[in-house]
C-alpha atoms as a PDB file:
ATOM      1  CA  UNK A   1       0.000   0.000   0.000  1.00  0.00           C
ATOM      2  CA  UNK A   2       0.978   3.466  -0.496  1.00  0.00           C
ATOM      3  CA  UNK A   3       2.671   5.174   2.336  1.00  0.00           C
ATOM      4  CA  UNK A   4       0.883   8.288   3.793  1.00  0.00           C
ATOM      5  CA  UNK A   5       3.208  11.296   3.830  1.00  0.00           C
ATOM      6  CA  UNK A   6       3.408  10.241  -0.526  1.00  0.00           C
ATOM      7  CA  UNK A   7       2.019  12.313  -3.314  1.00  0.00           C
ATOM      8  CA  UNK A   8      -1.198  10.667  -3.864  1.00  0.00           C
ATOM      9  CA  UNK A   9      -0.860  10.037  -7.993  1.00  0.00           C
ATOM     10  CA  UNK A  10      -3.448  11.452 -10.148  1.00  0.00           C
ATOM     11  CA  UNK A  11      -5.736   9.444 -11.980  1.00  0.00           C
ATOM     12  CA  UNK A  12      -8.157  10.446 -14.799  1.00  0.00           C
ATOM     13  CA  UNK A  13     -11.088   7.903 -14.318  1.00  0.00           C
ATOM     14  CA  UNK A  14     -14.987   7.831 -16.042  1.00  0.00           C
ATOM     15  CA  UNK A  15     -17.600   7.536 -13.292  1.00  0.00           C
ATOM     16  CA  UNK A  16     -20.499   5.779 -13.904  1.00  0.00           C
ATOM     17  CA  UNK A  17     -22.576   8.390 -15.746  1.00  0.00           C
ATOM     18  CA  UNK A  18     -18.991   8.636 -18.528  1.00  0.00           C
ATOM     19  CA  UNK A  19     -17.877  11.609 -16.604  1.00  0.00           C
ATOM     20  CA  UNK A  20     -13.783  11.798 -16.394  1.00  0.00           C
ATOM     21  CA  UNK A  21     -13.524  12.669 -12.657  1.00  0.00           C
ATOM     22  CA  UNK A  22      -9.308  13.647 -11.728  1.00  0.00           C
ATOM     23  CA  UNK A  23      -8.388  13.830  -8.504  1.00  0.00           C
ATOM     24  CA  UNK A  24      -6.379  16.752  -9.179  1.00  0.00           C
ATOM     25  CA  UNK A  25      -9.723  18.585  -9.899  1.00  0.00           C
ATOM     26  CA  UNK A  26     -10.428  17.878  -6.056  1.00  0.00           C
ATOM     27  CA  UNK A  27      -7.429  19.617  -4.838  1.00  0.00           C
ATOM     28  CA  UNK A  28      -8.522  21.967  -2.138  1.00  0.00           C
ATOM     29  CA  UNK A  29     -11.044  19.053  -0.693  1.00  0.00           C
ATOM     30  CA  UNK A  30     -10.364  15.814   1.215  1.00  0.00           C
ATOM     31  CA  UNK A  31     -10.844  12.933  -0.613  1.00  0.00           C
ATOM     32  CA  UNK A  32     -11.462   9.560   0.685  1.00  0.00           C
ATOM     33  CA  UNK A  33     -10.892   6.633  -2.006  1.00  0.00           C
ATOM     34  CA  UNK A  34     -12.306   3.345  -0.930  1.00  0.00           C
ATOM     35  CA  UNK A  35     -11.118   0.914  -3.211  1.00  0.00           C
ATOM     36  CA  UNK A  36     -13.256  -2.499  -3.515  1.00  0.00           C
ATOM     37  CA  UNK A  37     -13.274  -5.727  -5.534  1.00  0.00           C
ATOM     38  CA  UNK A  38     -16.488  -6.333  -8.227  1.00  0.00           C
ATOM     39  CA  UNK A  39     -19.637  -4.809  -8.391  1.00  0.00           C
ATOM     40  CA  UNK A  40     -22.364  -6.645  -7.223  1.00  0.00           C
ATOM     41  CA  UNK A  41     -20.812  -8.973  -4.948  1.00  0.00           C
ATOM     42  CA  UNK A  42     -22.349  -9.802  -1.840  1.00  0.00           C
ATOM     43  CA  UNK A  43     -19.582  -8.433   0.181  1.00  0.00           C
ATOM     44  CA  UNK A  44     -19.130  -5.096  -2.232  1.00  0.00           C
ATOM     45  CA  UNK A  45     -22.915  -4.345  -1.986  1.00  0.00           C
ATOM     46  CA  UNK A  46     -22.749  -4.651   1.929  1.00  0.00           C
ATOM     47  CA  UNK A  47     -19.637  -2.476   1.864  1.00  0.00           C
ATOM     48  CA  UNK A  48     -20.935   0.648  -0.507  1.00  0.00           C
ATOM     49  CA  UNK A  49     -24.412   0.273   1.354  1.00  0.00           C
ATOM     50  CA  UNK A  50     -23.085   1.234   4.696  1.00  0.00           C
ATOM     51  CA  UNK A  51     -21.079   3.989   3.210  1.00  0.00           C
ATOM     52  CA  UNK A  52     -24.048   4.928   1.477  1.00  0.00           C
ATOM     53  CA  UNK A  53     -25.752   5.135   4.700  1.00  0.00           C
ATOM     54  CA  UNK A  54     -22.895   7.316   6.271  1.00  0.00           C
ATOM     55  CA  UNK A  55     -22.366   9.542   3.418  1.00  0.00           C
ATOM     56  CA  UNK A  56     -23.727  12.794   4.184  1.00  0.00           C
ATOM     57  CA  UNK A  57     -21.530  12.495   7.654  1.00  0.00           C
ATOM     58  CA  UNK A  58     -18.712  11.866   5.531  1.00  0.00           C
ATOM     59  CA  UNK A  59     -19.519  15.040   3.753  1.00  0.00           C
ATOM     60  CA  UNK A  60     -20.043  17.067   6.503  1.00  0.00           C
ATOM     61  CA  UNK A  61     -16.535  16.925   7.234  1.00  0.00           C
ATOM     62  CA  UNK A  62     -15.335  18.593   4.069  1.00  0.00           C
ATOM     63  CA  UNK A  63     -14.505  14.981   2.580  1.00  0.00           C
ATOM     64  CA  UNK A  64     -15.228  13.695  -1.227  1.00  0.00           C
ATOM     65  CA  UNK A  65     -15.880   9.511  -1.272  1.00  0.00           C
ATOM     66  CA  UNK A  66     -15.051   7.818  -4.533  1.00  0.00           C
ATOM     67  CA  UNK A  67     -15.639   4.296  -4.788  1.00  0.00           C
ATOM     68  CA  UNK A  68     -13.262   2.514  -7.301  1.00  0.00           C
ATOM     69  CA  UNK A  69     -12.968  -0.824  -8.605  1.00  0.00           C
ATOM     70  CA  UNK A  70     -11.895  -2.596 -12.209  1.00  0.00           C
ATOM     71  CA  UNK A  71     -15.567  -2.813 -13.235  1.00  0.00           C
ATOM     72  CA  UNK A  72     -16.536  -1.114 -16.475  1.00  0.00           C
ATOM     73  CA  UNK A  73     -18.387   2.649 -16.075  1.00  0.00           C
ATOM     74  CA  UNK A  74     -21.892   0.411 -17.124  1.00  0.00           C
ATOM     75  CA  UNK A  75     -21.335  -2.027 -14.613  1.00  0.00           C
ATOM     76  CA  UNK A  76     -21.106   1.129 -12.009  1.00  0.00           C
ATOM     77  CA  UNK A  77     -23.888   2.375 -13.468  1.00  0.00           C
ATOM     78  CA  UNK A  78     -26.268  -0.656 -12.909  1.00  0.00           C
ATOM     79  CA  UNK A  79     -24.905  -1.368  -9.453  1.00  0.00           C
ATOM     80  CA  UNK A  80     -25.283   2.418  -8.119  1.00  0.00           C
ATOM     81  CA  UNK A  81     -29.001   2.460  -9.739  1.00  0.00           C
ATOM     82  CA  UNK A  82     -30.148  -0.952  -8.522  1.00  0.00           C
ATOM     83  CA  UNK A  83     -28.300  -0.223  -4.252  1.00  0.00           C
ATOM     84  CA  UNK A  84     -29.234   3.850  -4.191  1.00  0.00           C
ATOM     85  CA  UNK A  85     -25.449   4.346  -4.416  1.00  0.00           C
ATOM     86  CA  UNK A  86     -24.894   8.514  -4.634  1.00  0.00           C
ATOM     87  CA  UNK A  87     -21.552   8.615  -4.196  1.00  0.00           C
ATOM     88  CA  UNK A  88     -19.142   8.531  -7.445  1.00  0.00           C
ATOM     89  CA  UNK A  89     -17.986   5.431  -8.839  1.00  0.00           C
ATOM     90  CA  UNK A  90     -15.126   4.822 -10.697  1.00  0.00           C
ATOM     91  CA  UNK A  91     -14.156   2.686 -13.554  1.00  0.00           C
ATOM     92  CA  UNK A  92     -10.372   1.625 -13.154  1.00  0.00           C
ATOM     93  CA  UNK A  93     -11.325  -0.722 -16.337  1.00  0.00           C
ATOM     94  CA  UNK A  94      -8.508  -0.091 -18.681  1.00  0.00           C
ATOM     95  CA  UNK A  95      -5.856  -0.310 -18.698  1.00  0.00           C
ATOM     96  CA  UNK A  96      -7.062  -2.899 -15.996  1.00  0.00           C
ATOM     97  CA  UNK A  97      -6.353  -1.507 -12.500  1.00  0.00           C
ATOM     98  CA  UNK A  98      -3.800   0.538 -13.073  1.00  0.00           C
ATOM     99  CA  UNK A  99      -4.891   3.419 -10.628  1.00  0.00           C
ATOM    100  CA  UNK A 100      -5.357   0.452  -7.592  1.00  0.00           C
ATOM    101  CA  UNK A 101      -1.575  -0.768  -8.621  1.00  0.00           C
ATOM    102  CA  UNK A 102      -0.202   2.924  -8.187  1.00  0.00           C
ATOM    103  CA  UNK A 103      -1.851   3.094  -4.826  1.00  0.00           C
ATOM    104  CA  UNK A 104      -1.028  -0.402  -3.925  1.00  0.00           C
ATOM    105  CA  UNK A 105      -4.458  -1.526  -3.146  1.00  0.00           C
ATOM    106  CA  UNK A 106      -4.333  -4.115  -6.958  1.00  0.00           C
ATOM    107  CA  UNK A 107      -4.188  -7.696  -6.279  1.00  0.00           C
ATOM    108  CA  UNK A 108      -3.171  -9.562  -9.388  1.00  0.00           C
ATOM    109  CA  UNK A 109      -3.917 -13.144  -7.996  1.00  0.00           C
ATOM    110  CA  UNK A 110      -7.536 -12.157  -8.167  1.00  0.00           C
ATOM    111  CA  UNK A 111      -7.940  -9.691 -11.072  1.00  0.00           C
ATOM    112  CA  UNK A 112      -9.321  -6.699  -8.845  1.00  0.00           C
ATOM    113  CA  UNK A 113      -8.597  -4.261  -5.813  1.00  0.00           C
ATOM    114  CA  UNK A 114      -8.697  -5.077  -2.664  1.00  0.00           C
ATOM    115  CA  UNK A 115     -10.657  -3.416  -0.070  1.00  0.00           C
ATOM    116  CA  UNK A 116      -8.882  -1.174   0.605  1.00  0.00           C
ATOM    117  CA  UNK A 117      -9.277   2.582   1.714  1.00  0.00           C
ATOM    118  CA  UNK A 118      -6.875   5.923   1.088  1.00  0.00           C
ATOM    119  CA  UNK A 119      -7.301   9.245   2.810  1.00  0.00           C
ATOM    120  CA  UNK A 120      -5.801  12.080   0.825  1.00  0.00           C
ATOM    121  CA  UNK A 121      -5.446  15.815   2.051  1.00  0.00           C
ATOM    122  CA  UNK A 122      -6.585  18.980   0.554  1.00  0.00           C
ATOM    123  CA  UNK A 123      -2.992  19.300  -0.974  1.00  0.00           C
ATOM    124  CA  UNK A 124      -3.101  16.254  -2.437  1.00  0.00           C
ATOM    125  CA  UNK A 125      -1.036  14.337   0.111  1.00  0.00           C
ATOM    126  CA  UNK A 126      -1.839  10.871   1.590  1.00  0.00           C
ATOM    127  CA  UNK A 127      -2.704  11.124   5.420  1.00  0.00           C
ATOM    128  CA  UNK A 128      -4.238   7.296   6.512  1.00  0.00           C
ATOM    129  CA  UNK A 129      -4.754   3.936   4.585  1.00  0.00           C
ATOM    130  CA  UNK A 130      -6.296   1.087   5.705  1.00  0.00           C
ATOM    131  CA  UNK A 131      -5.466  -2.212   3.811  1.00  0.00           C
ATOM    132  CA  UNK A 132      -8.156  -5.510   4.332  1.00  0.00           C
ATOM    133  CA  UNK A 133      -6.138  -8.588   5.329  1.00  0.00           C
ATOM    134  CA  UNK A 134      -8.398 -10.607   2.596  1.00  0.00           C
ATOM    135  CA  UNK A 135     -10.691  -8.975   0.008  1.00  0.00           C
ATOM    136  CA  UNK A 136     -13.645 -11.105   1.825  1.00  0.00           C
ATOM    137  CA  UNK A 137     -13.702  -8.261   4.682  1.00  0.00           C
ATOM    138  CA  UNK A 138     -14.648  -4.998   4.380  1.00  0.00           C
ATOM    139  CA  UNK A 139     -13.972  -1.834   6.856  1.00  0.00           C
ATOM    140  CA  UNK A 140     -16.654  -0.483   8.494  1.00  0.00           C
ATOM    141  CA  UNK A 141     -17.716   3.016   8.459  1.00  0.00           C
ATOM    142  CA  UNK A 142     -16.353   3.491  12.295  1.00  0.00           C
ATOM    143  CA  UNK A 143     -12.641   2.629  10.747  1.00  0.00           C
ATOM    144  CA  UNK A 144     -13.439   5.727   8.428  1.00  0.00           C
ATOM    145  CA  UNK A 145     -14.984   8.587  10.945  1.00  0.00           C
ATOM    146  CA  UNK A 146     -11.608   7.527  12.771  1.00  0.00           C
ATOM    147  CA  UNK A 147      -9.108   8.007   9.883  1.00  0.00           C
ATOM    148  CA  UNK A 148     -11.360  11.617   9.737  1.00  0.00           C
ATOM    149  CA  UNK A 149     -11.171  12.274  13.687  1.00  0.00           C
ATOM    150  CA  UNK A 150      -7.424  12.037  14.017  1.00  0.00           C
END
């Protein structure tokens, strides 16, 4: 996983309306990536649910969550309709997770990201990341609001 104190690398990705979202267009704003396996997975849907749940607490403090996995931009388009998913989601399609390698979170035994989750600063520095031990767990929402506390 990427170090915090690091440069978080820019990425260029299409959200699931085709929309090119950059993370250097968020400079000035937190950003919280929360990297995740496959749409439509048990485990995934549980995962973006509860964030989905907690996102307008996420918000409040001044913090932008992307969701981001190797699914295509239609895949994230089906899965945020069908779950109520607001929140952005990004395709890291092709070239196949190359934004997850940069940040460390790719896991090329199994073809996608793990769970994994990267708190960047309003410079565009990383402050906290939280790495699953396997990509059958995810981190709960309390794991988040304490990455934001500290």
């Amino acid at each position: 996983m990427i170090e915090p104190g690091t440069r978080a690398p820019d990425f260029s990705l299409p959200d699931q309306n085709g929309e090119q979202v950059a993370l250097s267009d968020l400079r000035g704003d937190r950003v919280l990536l929360a990297f995740y396996p496959l749409d439509f997975s048990e485990v995934c849907t549980d995962q973006l649910s509860v964030y989905q749940e907690v996102l307008g607490e996420i918000e409040a403090t001044g913090t932008k969550l992307l969701g981001i996995s190797v699914d295509h931009a239609y895949a994230h388009k089906a899965f945020g309709e069908k779950n109520g998913l607001s929140m952005p989601l990004l395709a890291d399609f092709h070239p196949k997770g190359e934004v997850a390698s940069a940040y460390g979170a790719y896991l090329p035994k199994w073809g996608t990201s793990n769970r994994s989750l990267v708190l960047i600063d309003a410079d565009g520095v990383v402050e906290w990341v939280y790495e699953a031990p396997t990509p059958l767990k995810f981190p709960g929402a309390n794991v988040i609001f304490d990455a934001l506390a500290e």
